[in-house]
Protein backbone atom coordinates (compact mmCIF):
# COMPACT_ATOMS: atom_id res chain seq x y z
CA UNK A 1 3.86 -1.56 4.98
CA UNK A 2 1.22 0.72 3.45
CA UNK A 3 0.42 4.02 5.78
CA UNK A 4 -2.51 5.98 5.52
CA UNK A 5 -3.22 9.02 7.01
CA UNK A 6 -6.30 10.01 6.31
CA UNK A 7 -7.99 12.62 5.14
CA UNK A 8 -6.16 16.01 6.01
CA UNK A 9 -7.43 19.12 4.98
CA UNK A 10 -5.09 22.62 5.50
CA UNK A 11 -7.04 26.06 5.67
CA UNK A 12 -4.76 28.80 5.02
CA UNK A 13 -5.14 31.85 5.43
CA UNK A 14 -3.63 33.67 2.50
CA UNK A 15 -3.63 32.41 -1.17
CA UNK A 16 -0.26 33.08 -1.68
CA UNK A 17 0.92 30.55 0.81
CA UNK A 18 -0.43 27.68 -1.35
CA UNK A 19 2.30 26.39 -2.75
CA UNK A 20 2.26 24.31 -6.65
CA UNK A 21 4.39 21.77 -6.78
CA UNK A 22 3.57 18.23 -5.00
CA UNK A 23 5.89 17.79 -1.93
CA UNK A 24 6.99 14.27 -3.38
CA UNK A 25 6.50 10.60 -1.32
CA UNK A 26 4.43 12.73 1.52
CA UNK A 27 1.51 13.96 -0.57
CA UNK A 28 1.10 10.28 -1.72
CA UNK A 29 1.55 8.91 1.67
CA UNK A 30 -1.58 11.45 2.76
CA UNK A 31 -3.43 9.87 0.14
CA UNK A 32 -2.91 6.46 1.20
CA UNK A 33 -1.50 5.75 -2.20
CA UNK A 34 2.09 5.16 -1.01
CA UNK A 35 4.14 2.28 0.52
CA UNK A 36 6.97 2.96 2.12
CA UNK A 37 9.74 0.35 3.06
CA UNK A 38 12.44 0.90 6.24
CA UNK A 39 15.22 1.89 2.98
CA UNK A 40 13.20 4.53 1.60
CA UNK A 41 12.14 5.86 4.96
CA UNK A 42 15.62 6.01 6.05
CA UNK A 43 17.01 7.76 3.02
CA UNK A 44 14.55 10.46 2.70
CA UNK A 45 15.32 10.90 6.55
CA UNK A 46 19.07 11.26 5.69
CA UNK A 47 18.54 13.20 2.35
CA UNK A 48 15.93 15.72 4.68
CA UNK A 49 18.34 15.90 7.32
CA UNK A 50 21.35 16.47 5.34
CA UNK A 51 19.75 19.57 3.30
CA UNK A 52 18.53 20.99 7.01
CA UNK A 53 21.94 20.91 7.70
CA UNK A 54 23.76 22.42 4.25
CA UNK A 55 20.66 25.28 4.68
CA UNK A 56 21.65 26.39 8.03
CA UNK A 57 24.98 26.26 6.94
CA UNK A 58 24.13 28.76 3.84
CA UNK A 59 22.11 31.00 6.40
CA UNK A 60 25.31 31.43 8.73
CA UNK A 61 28.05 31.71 5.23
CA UNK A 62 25.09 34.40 4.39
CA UNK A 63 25.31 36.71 7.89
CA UNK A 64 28.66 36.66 7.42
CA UNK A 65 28.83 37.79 3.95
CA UNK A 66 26.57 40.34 4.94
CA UNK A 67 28.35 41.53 8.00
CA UNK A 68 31.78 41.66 5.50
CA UNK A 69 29.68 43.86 3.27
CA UNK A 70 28.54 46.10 6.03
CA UNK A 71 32.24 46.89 7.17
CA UNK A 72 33.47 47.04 4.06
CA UNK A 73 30.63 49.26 2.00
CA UNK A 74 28.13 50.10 4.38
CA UNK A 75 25.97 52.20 1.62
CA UNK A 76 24.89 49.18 -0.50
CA UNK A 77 23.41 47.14 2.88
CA UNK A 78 20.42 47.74 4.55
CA UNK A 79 20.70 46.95 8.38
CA UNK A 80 17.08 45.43 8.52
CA UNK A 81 18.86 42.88 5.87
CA UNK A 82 21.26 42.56 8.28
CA UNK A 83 19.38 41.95 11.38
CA UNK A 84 16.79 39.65 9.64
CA UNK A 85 19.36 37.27 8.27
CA UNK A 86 21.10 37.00 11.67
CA UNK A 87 17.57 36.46 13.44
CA UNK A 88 16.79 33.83 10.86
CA UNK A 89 20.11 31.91 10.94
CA UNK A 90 20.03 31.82 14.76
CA UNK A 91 16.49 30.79 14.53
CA UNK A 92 17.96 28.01 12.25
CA UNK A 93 20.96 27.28 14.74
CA UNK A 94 18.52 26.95 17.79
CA UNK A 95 16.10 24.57 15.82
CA UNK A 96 19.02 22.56 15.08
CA UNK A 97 20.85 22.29 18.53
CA UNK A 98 17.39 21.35 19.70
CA UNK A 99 16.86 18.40 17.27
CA UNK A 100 20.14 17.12 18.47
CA UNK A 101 19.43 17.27 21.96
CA UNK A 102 16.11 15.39 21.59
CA UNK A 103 17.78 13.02 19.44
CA UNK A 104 20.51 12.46 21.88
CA UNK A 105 18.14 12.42 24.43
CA UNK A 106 15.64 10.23 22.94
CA UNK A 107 18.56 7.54 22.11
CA UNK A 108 19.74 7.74 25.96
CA UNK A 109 16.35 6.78 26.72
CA UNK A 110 16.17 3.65 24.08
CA UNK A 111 19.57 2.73 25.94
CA UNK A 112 18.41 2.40 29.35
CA UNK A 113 15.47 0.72 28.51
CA UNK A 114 17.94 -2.40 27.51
């Protein structure tokens, strides 16, 4: 099954976002150079799923480090560090819960329609 997507073309805004390295099988499947079978589709799913996971993970071990270090030796944190890291790992937490719920939700749905 060959997909093709297109032509896509990404304006951004600030140099520095453009990243250098190719993002792997997706960069060839936007070229329409790429086939990709149901195994490889369903093992980058579980490989991109499975470092979603062990980041958000890292994220919450890393507010807690941090809010160990500011009871312990409040001088050598900054509380913007702090804050920032607990916004982003909640932000993380959130994202997650709600991919669950869709995907529980979206597999409910697939089950009824039996």
């Amino acid at each position: 099954m060959n997909l093709s997507f297109g032509s896509m073309e990404l304006n951004r805004s600030n140099a520095s976002h453009l990243g250098t390295s190719a993002i792997g099988n997706v960069s060839k499947a936007l070229n329409g150079n790429a086939s990709v079978d149901g195994a490889e589709k369903k093992e980058s799913f579980r490989t991109y799923l499975l470092e979603a996971v062990n980041e958000m993970n890292s994220q919450q071990l890393n507010v807690s480090a941090l809010q160990e270090k500011v009871i312990t030796d409040p001088d050598s944190v900054d509380i913007h560090d702090v804050t920032t890291a607990m916004a982003k790992a909640q932000m993380s937490l959130d994202l997650a819960q709600n991919v669950i719920d869709r995907l529980v939700k979206g597999w409910n749905e697939l089950s009824q329609n039996r």
